[in-house]
PDB file of N, CA and C in Angstrom:
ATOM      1  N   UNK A   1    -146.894 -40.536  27.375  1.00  0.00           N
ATOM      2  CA  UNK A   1    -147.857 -39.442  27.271  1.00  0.00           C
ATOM      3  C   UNK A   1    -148.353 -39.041  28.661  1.00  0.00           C
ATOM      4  N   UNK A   2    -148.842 -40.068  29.854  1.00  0.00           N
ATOM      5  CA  UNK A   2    -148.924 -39.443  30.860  1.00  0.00           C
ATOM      6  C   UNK A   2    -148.229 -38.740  31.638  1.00  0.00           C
ATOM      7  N   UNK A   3    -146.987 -39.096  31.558  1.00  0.00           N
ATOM      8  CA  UNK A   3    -145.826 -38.683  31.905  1.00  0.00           C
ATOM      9  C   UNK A   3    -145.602 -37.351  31.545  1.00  0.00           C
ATOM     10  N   UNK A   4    -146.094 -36.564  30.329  1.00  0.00           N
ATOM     11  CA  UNK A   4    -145.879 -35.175  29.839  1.00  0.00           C
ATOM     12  C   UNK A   4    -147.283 -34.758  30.712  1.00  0.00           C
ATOM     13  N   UNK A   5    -148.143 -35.545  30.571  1.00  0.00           N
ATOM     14  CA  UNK A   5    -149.612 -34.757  31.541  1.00  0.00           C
ATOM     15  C   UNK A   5    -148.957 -34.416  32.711  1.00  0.00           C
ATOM     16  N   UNK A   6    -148.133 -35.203  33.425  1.00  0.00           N
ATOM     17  CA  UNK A   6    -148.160 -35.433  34.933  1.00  0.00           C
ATOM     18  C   UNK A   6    -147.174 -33.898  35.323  1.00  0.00           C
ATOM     19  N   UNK A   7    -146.447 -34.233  34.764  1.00  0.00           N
ATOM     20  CA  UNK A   7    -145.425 -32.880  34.600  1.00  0.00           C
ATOM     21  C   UNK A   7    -146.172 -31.622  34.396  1.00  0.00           C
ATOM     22  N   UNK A   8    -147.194 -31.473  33.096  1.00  0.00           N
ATOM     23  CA  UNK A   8    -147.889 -30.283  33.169  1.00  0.00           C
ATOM     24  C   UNK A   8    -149.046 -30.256  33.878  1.00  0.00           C
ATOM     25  N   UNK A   9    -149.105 -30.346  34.811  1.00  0.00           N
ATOM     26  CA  UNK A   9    -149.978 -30.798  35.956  1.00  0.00           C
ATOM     27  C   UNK A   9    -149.388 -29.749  37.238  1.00  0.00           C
ATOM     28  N   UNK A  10    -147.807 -30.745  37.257  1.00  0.00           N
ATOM     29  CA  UNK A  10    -147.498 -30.550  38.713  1.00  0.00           C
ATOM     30  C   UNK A  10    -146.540 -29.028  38.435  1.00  0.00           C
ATOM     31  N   UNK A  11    -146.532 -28.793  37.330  1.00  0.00           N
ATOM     32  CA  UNK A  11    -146.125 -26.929  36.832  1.00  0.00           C
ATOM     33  C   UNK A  11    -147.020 -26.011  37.463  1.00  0.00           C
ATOM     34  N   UNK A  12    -146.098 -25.409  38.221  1.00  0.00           N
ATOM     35  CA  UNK A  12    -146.881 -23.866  38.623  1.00  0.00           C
ATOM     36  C   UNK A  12    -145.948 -22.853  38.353  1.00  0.00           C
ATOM     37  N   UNK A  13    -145.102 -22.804  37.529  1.00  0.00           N
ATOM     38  CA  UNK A  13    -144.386 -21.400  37.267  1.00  0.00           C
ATOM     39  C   UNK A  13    -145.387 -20.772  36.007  1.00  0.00           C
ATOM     40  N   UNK A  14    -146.159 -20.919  35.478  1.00  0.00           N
ATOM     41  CA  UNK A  14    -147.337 -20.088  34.943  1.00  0.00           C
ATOM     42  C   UNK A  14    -148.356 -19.409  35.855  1.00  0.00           C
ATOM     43  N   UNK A  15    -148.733 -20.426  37.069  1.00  0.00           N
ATOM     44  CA  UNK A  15    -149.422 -19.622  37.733  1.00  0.00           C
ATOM     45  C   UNK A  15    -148.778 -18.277  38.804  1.00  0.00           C
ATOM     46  N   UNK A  16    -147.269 -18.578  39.332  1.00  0.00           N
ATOM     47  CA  UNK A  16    -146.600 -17.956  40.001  1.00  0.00           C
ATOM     48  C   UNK A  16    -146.880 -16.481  39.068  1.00  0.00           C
ATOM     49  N   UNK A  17    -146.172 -16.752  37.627  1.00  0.00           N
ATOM     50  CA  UNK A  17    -146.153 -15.807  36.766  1.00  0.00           C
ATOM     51  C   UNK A  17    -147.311 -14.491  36.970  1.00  0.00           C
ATOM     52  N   UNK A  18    -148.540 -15.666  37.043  1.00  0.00           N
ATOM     53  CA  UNK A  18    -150.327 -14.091  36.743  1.00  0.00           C
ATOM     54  C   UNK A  18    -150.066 -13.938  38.125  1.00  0.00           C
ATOM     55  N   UNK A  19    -149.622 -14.887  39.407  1.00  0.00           N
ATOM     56  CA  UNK A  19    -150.010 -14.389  40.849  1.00  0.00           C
ATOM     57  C   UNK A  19    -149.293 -12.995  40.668  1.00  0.00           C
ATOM     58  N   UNK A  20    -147.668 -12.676  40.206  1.00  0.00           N
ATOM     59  CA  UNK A  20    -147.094 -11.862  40.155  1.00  0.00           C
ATOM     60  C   UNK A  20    -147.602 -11.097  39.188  1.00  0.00           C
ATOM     61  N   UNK A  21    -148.371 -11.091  38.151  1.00  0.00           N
ATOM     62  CA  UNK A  21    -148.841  -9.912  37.434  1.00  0.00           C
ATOM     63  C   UNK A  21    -150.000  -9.130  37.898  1.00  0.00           C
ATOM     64  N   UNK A  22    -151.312 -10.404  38.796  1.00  0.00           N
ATOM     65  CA  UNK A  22    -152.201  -9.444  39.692  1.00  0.00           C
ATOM     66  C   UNK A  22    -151.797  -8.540  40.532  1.00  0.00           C
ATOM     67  N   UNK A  23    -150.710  -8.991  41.418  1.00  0.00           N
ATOM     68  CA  UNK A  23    -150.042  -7.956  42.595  1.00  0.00           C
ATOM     69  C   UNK A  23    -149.691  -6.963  41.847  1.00  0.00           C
ATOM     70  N   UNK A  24    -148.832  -7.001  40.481  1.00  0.00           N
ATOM     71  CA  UNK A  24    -148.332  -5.690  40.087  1.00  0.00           C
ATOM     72  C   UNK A  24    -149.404  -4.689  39.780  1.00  0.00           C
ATOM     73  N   UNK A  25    -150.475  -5.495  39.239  1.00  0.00           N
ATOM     74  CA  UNK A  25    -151.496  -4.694  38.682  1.00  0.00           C
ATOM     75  C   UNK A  25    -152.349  -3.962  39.732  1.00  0.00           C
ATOM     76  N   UNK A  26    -152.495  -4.806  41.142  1.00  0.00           N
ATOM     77  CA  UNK A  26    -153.026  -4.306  42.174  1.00  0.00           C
ATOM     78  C   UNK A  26    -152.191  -3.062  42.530  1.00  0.00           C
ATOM     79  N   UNK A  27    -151.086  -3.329  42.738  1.00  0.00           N
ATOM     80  CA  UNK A  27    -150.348  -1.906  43.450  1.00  0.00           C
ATOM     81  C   UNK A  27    -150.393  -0.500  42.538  1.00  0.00           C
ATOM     82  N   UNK A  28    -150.188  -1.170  41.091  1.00  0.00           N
ATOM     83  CA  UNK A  28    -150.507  -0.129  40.257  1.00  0.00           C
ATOM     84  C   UNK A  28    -151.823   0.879  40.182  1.00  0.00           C
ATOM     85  N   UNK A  29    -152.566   0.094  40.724  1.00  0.00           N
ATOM     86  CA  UNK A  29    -154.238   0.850  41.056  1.00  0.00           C
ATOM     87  C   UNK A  29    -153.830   1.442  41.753  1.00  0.00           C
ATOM     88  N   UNK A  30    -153.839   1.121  43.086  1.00  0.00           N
ATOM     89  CA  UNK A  30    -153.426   1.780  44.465  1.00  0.00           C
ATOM     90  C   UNK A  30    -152.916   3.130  44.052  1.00  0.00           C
ATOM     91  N   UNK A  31    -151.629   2.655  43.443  1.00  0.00           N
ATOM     92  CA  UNK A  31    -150.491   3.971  43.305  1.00  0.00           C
ATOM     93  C   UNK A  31    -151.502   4.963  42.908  1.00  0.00           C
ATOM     94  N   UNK A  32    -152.075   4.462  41.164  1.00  0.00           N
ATOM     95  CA  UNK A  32    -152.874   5.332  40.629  1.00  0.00           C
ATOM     96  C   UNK A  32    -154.181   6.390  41.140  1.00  0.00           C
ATOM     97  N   UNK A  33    -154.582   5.691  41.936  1.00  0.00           N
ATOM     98  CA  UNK A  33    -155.718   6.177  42.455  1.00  0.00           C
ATOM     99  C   UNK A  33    -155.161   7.154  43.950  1.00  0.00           C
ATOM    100  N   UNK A  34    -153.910   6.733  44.284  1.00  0.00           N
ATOM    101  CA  UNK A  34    -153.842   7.772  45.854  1.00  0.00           C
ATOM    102  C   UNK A  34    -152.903   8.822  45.033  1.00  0.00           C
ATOM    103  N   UNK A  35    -152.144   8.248  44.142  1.00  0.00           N
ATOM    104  CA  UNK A  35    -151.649  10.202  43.431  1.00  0.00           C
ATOM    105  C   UNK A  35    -152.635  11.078  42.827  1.00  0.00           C
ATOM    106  N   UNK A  36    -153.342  10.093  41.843  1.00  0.00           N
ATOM    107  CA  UNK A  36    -154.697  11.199  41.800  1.00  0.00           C
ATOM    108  C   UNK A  36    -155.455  12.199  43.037  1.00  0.00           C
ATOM    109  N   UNK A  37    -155.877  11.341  44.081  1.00  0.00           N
ATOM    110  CA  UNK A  37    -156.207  11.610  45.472  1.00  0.00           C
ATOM    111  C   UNK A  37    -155.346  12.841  45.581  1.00  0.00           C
ATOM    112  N   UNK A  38    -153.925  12.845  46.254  1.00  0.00           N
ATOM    113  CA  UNK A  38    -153.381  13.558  46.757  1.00  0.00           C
ATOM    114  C   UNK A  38    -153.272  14.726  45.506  1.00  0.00           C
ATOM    115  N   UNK A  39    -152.795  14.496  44.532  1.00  0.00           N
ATOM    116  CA  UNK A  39    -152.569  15.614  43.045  1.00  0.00           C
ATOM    117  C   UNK A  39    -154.434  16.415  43.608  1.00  0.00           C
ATOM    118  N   UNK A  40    -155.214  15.763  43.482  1.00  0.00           N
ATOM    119  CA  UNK A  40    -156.744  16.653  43.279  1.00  0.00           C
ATOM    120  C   UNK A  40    -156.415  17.616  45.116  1.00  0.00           C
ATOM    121  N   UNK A  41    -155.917  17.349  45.876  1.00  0.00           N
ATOM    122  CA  UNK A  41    -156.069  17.966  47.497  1.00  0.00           C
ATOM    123  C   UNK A  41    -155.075  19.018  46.954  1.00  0.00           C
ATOM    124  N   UNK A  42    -153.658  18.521  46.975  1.00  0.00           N
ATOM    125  CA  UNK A  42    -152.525  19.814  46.273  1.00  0.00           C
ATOM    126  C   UNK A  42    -152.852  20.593  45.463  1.00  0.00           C
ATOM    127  N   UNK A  43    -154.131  20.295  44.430  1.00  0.00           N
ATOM    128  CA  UNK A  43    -154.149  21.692  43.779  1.00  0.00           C
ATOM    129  C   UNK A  43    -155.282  22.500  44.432  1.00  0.00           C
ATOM    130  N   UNK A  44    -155.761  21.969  45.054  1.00  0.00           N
ATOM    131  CA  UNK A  44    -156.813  22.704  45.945  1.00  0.00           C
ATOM    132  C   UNK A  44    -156.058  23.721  46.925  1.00  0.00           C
ATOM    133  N   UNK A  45    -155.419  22.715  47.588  1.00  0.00           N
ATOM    134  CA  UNK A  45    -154.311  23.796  48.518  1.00  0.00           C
ATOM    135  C   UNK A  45    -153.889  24.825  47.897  1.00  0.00           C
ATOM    136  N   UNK A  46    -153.235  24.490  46.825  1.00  0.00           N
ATOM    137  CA  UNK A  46    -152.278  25.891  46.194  1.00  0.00           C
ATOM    138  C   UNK A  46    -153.792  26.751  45.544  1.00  0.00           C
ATOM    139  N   UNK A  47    -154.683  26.091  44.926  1.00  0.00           N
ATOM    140  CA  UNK A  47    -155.225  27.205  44.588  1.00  0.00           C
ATOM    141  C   UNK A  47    -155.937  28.457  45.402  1.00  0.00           C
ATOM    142  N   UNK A  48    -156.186  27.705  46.903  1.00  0.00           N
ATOM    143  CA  UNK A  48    -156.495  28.963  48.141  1.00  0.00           C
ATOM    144  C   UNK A  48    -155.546  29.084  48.457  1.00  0.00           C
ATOM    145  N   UNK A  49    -153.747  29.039  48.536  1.00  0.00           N
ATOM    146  CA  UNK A  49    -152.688  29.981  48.971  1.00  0.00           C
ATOM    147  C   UNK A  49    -152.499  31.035  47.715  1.00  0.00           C
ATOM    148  N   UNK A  50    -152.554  30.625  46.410  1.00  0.00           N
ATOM    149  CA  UNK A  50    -152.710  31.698  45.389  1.00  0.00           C
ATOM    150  C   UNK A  50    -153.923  32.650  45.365  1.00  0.00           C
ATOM    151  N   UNK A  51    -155.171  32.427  45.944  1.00  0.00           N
ATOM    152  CA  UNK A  51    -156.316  33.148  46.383  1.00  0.00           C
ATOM    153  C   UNK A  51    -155.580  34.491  47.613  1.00  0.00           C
ATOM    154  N   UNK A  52    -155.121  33.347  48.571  1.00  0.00           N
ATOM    155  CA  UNK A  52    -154.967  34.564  49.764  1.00  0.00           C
ATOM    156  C   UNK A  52    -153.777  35.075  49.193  1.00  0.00           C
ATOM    157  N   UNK A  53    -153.185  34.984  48.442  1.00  0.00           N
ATOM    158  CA  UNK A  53    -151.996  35.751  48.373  1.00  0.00           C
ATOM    159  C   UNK A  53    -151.911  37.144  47.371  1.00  0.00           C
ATOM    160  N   UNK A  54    -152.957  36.732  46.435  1.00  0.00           N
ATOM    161  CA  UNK A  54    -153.601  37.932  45.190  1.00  0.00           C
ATOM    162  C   UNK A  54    -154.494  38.873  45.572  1.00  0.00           C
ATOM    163  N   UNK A  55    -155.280  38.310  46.834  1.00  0.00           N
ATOM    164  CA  UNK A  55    -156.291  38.749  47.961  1.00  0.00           C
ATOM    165  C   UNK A  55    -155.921  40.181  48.278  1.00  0.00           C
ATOM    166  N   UNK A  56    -156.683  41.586  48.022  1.00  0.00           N
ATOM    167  CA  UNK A  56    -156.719  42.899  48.581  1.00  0.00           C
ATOM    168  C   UNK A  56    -156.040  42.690  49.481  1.00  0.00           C
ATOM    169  N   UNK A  57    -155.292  43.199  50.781  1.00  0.00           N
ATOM    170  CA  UNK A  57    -154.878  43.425  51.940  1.00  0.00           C
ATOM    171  C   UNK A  57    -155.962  44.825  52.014  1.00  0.00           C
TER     172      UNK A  57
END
């Protein structure tokens, strides 16, 4: 019986496992949050080149 403790003890491929699911989850923020970022600036842009372009001369 100690022998099965000692073993699930000295196991870290469960923890490897969440280390690798926080990172994914971290980058996934990241991603999420700087395409939002950039998507909210790009439509700003286009919406003042569609301004000056409908714009009286």
């Amino acid at each position: 019986m100690t022998n099965v403790f000692a073993r699930f003890v000295k196991d870290e491929s469960g923890a490897t496992a969440i280390e690798y699911g926080l990172i994914a989850a971290l980058v996934a923020v990241v991603a999420i949050t700087g395409m939002t970022t950039l998507g909210t600036k790009l439509s700003a842009l286009f919406t003042g080149i569609a301004g000056k372009l409908t714009a009286p001369a």
